[in-house]
PDB file of N, CA and C in Angstrom:
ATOM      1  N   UNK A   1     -15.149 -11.771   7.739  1.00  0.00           N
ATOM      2  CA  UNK A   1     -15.892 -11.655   6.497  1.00  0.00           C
ATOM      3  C   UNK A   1     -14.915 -11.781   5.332  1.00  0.00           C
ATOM      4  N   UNK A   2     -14.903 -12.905   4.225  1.00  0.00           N
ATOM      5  CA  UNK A   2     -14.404 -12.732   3.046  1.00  0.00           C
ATOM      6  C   UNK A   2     -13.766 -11.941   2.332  1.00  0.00           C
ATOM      7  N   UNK A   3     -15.130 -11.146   2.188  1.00  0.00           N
ATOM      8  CA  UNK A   3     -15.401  -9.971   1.246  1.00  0.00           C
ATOM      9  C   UNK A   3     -14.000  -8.914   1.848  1.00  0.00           C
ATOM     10  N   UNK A   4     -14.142  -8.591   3.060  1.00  0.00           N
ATOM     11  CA  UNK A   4     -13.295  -7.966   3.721  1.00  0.00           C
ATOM     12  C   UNK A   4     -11.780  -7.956   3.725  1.00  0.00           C
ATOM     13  N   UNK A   5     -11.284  -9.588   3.425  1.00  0.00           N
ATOM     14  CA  UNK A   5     -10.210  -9.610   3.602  1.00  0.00           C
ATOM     15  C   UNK A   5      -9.355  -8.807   3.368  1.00  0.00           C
ATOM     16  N   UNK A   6      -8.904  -8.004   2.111  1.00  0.00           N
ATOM     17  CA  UNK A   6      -8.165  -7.637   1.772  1.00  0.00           C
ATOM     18  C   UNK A   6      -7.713  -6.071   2.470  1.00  0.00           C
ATOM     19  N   UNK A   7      -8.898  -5.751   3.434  1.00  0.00           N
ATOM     20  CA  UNK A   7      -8.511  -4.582   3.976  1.00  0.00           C
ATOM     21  C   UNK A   7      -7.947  -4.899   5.852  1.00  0.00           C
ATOM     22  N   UNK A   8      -7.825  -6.259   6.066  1.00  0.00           N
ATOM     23  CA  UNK A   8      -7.087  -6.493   7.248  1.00  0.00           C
ATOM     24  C   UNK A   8      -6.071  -7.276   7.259  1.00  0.00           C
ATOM     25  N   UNK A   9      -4.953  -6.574   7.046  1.00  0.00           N
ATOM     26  CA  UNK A   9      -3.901  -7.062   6.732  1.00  0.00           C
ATOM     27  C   UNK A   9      -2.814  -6.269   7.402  1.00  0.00           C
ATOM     28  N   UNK A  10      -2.981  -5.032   8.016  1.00  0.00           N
ATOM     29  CA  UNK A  10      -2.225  -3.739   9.053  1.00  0.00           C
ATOM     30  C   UNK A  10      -2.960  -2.385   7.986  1.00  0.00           C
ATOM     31  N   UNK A  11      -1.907  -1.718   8.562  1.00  0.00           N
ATOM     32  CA  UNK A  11      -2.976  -0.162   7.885  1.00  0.00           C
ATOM     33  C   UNK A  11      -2.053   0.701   7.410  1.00  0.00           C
ATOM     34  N   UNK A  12      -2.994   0.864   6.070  1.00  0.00           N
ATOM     35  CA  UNK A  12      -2.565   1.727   5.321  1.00  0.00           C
ATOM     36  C   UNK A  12      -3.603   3.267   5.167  1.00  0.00           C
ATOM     37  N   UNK A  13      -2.553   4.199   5.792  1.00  0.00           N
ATOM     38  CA  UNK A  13      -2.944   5.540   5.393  1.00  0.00           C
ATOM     39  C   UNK A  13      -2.045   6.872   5.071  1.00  0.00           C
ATOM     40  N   UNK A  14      -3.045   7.633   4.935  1.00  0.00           N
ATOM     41  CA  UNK A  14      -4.174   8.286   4.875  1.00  0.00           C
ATOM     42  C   UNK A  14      -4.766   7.676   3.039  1.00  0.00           C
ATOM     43  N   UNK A  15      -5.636   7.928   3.026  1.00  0.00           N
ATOM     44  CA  UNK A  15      -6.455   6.877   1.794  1.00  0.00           C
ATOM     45  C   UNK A  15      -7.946   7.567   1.632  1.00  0.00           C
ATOM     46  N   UNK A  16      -7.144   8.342   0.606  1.00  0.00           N
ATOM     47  CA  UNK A  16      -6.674   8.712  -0.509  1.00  0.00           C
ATOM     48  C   UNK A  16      -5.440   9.619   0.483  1.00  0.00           C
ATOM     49  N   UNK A  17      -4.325   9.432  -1.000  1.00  0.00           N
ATOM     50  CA  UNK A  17      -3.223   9.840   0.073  1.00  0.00           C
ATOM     51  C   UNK A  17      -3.266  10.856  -1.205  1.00  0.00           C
ATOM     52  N   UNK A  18      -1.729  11.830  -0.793  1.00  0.00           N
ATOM     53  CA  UNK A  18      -1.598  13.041  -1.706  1.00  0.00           C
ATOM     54  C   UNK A  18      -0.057  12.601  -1.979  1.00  0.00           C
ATOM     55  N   UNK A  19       1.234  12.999  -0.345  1.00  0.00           N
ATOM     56  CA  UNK A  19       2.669  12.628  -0.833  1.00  0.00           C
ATOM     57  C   UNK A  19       3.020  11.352   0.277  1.00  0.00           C
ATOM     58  N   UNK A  20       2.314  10.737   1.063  1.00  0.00           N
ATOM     59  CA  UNK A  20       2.905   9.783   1.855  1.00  0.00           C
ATOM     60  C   UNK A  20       1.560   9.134   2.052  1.00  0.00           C
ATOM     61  N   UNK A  21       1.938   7.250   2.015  1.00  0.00           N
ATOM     62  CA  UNK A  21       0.924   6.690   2.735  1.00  0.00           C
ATOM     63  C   UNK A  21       2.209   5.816   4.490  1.00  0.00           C
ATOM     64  N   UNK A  22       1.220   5.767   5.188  1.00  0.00           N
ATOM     65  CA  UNK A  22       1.855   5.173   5.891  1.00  0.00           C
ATOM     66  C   UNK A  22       1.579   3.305   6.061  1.00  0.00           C
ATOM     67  N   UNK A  23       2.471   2.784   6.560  1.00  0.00           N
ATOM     68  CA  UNK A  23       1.957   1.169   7.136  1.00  0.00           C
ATOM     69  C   UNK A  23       2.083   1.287   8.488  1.00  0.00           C
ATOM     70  N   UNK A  24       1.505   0.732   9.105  1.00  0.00           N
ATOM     71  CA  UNK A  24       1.724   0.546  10.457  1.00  0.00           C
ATOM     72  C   UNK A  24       1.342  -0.846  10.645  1.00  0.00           C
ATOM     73  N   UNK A  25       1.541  -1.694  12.154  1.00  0.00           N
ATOM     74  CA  UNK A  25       1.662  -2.491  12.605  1.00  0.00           C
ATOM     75  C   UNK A  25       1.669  -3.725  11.706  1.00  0.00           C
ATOM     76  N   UNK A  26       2.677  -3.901  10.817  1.00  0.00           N
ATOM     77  CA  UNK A  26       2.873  -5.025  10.038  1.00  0.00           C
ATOM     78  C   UNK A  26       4.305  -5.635   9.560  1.00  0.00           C
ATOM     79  N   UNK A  27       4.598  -6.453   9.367  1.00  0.00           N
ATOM     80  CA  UNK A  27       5.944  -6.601   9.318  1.00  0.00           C
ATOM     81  C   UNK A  27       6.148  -7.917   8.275  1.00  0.00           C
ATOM     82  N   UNK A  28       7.191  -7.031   6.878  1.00  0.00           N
ATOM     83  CA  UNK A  28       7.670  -7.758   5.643  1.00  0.00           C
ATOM     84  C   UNK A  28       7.703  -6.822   4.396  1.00  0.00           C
ATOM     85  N   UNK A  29       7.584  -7.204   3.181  1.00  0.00           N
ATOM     86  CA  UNK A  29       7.982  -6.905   2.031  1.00  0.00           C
ATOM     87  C   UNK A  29       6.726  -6.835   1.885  1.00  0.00           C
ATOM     88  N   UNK A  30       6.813  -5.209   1.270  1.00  0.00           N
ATOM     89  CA  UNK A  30       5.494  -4.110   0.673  1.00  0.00           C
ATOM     90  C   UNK A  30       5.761  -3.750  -0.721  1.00  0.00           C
ATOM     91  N   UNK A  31       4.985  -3.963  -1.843  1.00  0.00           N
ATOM     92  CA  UNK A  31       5.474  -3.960  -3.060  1.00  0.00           C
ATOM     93  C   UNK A  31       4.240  -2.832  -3.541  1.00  0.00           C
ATOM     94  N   UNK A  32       3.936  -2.384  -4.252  1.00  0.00           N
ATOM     95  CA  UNK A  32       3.055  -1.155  -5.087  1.00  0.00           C
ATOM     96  C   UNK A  32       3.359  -1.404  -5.956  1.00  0.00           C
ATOM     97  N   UNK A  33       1.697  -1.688  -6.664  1.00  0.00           N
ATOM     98  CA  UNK A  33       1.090  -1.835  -8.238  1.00  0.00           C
ATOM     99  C   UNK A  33       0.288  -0.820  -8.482  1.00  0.00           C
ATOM    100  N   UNK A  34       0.762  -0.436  -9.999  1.00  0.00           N
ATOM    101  CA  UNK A  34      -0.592   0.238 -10.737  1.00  0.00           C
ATOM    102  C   UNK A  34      -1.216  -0.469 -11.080  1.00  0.00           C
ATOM    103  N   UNK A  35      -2.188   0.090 -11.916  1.00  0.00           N
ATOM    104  CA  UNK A  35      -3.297  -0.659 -12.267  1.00  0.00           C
ATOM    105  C   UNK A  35      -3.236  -1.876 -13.327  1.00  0.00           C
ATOM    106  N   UNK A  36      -1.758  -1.426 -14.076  1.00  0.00           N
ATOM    107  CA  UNK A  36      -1.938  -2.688 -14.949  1.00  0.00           C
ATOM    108  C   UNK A  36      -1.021  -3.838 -14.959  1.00  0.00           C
ATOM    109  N   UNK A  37      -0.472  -3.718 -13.241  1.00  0.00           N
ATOM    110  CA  UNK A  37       0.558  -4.494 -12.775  1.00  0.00           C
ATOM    111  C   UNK A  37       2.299  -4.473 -12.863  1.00  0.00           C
ATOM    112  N   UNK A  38       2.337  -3.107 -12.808  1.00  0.00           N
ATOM    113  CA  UNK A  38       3.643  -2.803 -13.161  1.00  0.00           C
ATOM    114  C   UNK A  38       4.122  -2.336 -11.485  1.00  0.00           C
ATOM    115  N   UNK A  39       5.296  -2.953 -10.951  1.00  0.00           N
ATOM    116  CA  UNK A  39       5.687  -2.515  -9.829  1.00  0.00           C
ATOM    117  C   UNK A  39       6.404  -1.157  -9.752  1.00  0.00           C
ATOM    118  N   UNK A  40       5.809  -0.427  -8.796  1.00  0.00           N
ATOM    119  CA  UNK A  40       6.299   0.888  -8.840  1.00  0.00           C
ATOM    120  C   UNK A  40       7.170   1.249  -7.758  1.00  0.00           C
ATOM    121  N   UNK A  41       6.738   0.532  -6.663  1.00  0.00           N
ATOM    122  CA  UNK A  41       7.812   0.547  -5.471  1.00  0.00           C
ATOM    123  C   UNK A  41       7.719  -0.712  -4.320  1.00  0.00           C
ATOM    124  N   UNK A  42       9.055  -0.622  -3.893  1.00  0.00           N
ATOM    125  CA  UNK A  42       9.185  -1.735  -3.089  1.00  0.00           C
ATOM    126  C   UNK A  42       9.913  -1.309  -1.807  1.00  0.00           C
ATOM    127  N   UNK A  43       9.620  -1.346  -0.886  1.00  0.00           N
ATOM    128  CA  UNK A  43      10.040  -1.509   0.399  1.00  0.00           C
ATOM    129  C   UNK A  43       9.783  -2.565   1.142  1.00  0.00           C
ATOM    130  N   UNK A  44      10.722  -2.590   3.072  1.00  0.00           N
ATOM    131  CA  UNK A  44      10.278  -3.516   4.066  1.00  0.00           C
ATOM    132  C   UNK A  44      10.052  -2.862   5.141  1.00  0.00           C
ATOM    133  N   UNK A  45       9.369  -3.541   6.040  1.00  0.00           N
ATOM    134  CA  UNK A  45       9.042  -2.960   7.422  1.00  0.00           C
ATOM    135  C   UNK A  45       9.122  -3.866   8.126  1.00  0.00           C
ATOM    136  N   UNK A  46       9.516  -3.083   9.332  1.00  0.00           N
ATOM    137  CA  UNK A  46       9.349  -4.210  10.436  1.00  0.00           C
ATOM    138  C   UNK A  46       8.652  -3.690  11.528  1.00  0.00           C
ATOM    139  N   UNK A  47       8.094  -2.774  11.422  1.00  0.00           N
ATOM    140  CA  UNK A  47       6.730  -2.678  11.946  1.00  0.00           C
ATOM    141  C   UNK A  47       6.110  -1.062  11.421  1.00  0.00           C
ATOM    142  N   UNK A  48       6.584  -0.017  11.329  1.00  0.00           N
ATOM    143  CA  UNK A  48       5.958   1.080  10.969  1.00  0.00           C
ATOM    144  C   UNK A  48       6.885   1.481   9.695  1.00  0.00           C
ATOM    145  N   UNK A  49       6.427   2.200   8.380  1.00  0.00           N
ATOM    146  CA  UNK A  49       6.809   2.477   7.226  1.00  0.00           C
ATOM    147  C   UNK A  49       6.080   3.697   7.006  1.00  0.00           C
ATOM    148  N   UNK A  50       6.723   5.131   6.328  1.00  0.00           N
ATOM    149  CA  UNK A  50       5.979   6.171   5.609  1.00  0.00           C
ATOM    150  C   UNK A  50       7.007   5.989   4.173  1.00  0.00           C
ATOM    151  N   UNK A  51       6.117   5.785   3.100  1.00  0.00           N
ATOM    152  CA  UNK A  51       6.066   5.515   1.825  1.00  0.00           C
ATOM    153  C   UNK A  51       5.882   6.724   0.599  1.00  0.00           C
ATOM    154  N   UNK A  52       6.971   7.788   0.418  1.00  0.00           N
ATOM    155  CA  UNK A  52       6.516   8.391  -0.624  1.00  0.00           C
ATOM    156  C   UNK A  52       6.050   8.490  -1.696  1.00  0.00           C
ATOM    157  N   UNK A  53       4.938   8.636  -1.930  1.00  0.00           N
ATOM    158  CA  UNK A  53       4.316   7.971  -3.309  1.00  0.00           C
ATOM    159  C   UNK A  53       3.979   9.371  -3.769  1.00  0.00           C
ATOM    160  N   UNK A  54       4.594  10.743  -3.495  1.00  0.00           N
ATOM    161  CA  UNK A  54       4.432  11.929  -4.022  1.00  0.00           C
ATOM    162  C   UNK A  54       4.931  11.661  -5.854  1.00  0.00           C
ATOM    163  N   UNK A  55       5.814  10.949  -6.308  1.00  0.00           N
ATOM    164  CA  UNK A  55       6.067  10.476  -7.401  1.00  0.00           C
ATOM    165  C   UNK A  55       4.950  10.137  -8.460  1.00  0.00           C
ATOM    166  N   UNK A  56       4.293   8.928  -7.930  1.00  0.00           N
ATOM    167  CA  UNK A  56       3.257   8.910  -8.622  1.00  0.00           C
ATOM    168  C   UNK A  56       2.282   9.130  -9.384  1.00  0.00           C
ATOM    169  N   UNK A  57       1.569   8.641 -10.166  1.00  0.00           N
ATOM    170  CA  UNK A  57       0.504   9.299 -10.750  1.00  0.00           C
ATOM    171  C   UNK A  57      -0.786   9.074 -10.284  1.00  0.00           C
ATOM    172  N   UNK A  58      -1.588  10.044 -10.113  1.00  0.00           N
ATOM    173  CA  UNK A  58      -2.930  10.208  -9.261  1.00  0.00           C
ATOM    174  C   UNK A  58      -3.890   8.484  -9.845  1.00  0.00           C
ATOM    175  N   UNK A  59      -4.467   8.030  -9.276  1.00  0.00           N
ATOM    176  CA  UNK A  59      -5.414   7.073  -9.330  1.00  0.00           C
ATOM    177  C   UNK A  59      -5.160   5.922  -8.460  1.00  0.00           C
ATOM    178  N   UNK A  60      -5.285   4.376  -8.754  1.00  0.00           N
ATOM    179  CA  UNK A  60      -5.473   3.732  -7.973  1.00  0.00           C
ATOM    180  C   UNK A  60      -4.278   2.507  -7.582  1.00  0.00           C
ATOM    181  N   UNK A  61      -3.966   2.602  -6.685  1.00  0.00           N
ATOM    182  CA  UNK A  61      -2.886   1.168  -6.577  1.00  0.00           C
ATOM    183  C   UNK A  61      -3.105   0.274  -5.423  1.00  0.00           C
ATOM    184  N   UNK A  62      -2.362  -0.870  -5.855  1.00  0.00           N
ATOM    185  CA  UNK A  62      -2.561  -2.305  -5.068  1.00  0.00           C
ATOM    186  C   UNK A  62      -1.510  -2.007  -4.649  1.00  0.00           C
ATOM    187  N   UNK A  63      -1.214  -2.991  -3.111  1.00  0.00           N
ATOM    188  CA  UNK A  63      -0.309  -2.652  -2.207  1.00  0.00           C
ATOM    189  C   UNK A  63      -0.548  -4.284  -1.590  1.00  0.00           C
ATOM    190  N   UNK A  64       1.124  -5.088  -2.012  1.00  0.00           N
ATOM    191  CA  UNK A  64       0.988  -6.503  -1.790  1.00  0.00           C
ATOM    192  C   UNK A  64       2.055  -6.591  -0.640  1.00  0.00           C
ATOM    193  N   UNK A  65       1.632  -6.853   0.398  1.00  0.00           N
ATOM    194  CA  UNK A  65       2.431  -7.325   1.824  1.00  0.00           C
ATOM    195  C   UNK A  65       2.669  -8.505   2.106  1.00  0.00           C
ATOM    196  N   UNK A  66       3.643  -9.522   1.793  1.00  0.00           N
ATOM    197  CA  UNK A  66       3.723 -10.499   2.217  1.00  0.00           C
ATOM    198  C   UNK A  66       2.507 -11.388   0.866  1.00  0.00           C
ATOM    199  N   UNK A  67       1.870 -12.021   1.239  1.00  0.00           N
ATOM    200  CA  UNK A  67       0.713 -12.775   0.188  1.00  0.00           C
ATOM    201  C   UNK A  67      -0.248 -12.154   0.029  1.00  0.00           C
ATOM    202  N   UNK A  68      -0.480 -10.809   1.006  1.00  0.00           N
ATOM    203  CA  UNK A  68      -2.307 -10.346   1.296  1.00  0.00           C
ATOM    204  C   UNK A  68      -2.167  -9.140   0.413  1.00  0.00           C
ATOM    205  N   UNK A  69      -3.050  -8.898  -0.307  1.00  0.00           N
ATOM    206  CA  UNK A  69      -3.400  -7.392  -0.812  1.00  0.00           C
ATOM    207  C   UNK A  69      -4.107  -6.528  -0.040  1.00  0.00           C
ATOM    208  N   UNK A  70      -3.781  -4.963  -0.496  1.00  0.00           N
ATOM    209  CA  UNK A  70      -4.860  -4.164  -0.089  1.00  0.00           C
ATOM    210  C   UNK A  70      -4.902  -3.157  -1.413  1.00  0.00           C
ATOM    211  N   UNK A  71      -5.323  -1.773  -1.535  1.00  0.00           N
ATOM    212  CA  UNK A  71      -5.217  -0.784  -2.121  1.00  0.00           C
ATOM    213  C   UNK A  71      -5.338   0.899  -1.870  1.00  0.00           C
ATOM    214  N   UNK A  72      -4.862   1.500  -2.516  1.00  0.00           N
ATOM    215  CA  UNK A  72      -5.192   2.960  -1.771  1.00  0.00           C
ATOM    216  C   UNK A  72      -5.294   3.871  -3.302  1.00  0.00           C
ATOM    217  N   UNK A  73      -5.759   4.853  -3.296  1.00  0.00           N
ATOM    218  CA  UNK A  73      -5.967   6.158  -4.020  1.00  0.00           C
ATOM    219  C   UNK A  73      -4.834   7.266  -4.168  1.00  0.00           C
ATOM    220  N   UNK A  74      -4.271   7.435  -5.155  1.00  0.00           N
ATOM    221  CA  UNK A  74      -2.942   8.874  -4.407  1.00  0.00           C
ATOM    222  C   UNK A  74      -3.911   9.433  -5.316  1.00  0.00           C
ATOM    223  N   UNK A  75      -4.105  10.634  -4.942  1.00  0.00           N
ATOM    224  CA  UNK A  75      -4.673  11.880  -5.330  1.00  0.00           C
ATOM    225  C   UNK A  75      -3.493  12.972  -6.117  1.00  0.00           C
TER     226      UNK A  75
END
């Protein structure tokens, strides 16, 4: 499904996160956007990643892997 794409790409959790999201089964360069496109963090994986985003500020971010997007919530 289309519409879908952007949420199969490997997995990101827990979502809504609080101090860690994780990646699992994916492998490359993971970048984090706020909302108005400012990069906030960058890491790589080569197959499992836990991502402190306890830093952050609560609301919504894009999470670009390689070409594919997804997004998550930090609370």
């Amino acid at each position: 499904n289309e519409n879908n794409k952007e949420e199969n790409f490997g997995n990101i959790y827990p979502n809504p996160a609080r101090d860690y999201v994780f990646v699992s089964d994916f492998e490359g360069e993971i970048k984090i956007f706020d909302l108005i496109g400012n990069l906030v963090l960058k890491a790589e994986t080569k197959k499992n990643l836990k991502i402190d985003v306890s830093g952050l500020d609560t609301g919504l971010y894009f999470v670009k892997i390689n070409n594919k997007m997804g997004k998550f919530i930090k609370l």
